[in-house]
N, C-alpha and C. Protein backbone atom coordinates (compact mmCIF):
# COMPACT_ATOMS: atom_id res chain seq x y z
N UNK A 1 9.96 0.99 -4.19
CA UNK A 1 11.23 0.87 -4.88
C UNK A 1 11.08 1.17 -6.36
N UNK A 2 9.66 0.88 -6.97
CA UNK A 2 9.39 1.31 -8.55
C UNK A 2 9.75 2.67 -8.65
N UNK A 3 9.42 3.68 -8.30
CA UNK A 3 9.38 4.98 -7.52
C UNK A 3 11.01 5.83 -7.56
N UNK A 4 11.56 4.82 -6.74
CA UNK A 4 12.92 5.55 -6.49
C UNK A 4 13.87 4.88 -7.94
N UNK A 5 13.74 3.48 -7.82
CA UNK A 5 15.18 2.81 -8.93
C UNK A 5 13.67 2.41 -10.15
N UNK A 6 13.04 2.98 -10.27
CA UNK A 6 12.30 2.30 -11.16
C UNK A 6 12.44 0.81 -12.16
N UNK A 7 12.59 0.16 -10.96
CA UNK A 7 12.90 -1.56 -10.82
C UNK A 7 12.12 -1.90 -10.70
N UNK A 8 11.47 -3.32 -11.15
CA UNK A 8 10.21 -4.13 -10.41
C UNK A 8 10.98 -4.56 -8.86
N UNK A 9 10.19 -4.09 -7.53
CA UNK A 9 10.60 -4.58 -6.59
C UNK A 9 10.93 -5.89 -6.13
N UNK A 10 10.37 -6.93 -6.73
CA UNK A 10 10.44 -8.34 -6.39
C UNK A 10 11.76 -8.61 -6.69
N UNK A 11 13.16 -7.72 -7.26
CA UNK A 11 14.28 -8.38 -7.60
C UNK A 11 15.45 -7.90 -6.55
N UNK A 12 14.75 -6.92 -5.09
CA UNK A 12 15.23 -6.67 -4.06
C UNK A 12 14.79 -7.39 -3.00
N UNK A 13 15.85 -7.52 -2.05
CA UNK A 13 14.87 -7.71 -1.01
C UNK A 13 14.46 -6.77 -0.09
N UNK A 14 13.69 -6.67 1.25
CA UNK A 14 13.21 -5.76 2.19
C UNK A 14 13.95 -5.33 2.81
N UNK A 15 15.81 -6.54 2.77
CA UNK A 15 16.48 -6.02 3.83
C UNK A 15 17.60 -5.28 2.84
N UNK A 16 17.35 -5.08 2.05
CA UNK A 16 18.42 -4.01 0.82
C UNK A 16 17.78 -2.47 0.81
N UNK A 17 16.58 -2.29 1.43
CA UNK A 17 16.34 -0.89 2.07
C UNK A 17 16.71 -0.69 3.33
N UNK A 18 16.09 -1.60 3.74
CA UNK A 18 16.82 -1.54 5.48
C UNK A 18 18.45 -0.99 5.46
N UNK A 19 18.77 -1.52 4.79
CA UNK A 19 20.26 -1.21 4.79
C UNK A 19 20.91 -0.02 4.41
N UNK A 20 20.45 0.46 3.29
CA UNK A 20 20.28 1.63 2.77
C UNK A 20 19.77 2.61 3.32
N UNK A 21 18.94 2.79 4.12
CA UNK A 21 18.07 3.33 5.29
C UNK A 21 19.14 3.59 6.53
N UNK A 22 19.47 2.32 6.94
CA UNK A 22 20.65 2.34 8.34
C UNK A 22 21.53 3.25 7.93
N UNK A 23 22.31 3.18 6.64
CA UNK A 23 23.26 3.73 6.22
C UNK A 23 22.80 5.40 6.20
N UNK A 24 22.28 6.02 5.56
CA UNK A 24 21.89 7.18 5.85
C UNK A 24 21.45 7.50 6.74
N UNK A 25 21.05 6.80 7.95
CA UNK A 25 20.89 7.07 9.34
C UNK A 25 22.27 7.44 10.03
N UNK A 26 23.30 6.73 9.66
CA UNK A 26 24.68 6.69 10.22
C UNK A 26 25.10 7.86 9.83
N UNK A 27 25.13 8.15 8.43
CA UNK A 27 25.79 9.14 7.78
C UNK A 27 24.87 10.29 7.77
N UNK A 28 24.22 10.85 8.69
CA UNK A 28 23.46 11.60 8.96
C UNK A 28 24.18 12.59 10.00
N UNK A 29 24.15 11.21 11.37
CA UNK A 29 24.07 11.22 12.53
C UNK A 29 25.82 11.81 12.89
N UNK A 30 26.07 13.24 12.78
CA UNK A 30 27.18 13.96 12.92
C UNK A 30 27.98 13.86 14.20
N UNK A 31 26.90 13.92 15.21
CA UNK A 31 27.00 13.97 16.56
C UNK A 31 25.96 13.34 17.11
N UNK A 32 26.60 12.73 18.05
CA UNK A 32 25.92 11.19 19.11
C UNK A 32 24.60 11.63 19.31
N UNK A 33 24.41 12.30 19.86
CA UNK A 33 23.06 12.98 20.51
C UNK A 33 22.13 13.88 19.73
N UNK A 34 22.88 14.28 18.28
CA UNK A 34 21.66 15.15 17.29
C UNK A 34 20.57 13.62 17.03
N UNK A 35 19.34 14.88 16.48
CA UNK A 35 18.07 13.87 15.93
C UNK A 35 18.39 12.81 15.32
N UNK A 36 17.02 11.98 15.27
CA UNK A 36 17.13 11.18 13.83
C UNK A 36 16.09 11.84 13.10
N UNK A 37 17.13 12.09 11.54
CA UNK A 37 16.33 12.33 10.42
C UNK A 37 15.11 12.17 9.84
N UNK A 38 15.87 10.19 10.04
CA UNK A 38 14.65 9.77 9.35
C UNK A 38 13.91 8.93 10.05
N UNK A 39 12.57 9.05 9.92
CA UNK A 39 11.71 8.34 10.42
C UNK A 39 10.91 7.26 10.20
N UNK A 40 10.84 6.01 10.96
CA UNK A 40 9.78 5.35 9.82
C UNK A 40 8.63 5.65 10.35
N UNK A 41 7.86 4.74 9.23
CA UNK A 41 6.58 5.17 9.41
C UNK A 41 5.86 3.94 8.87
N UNK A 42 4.97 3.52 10.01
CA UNK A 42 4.37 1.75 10.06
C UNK A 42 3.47 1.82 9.09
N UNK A 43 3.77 0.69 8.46
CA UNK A 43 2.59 0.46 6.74
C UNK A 43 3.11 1.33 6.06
N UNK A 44 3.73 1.84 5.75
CA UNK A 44 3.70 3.06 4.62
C UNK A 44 5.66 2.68 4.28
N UNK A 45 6.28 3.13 5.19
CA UNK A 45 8.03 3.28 4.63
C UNK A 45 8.92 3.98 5.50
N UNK A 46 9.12 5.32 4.96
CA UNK A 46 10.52 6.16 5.96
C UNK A 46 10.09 7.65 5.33
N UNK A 47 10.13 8.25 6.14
CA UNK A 47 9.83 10.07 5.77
C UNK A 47 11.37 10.58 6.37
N UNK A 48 11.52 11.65 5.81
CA UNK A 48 12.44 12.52 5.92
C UNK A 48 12.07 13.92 6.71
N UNK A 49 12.76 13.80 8.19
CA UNK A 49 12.03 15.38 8.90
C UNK A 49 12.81 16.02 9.46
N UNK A 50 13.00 17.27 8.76
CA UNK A 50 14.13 18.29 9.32
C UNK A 50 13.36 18.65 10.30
N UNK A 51 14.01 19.29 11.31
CA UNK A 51 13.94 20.04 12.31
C UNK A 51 13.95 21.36 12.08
């Protein structure tokens, strides 16, 4: 989160990405059955993968 809002992270919580995350998952997702974008990725965060 230093990275993106260059904030000290400790004044978010874990579920204020999550959310942010869902949300661009939704607003992605054009049609029921296209991909998902984004991906997570265990220990590390969320990658972004076009097709």
């Amino acid at each position: 989160m230093e990275l993106v809002w260059n904030e000290d992270y400790s004044l978010y919580s874990r579920k204020a990405v999550n959310n942010h995350v869902s949300n661009l998952r939704r607003k992605l997702k054009t049609v029921p059955y296209s991909p998902d974008y984004i991906k997570s990725v265990i220990g590390v965060g969320y990658k972004f993968e076009a097709l």
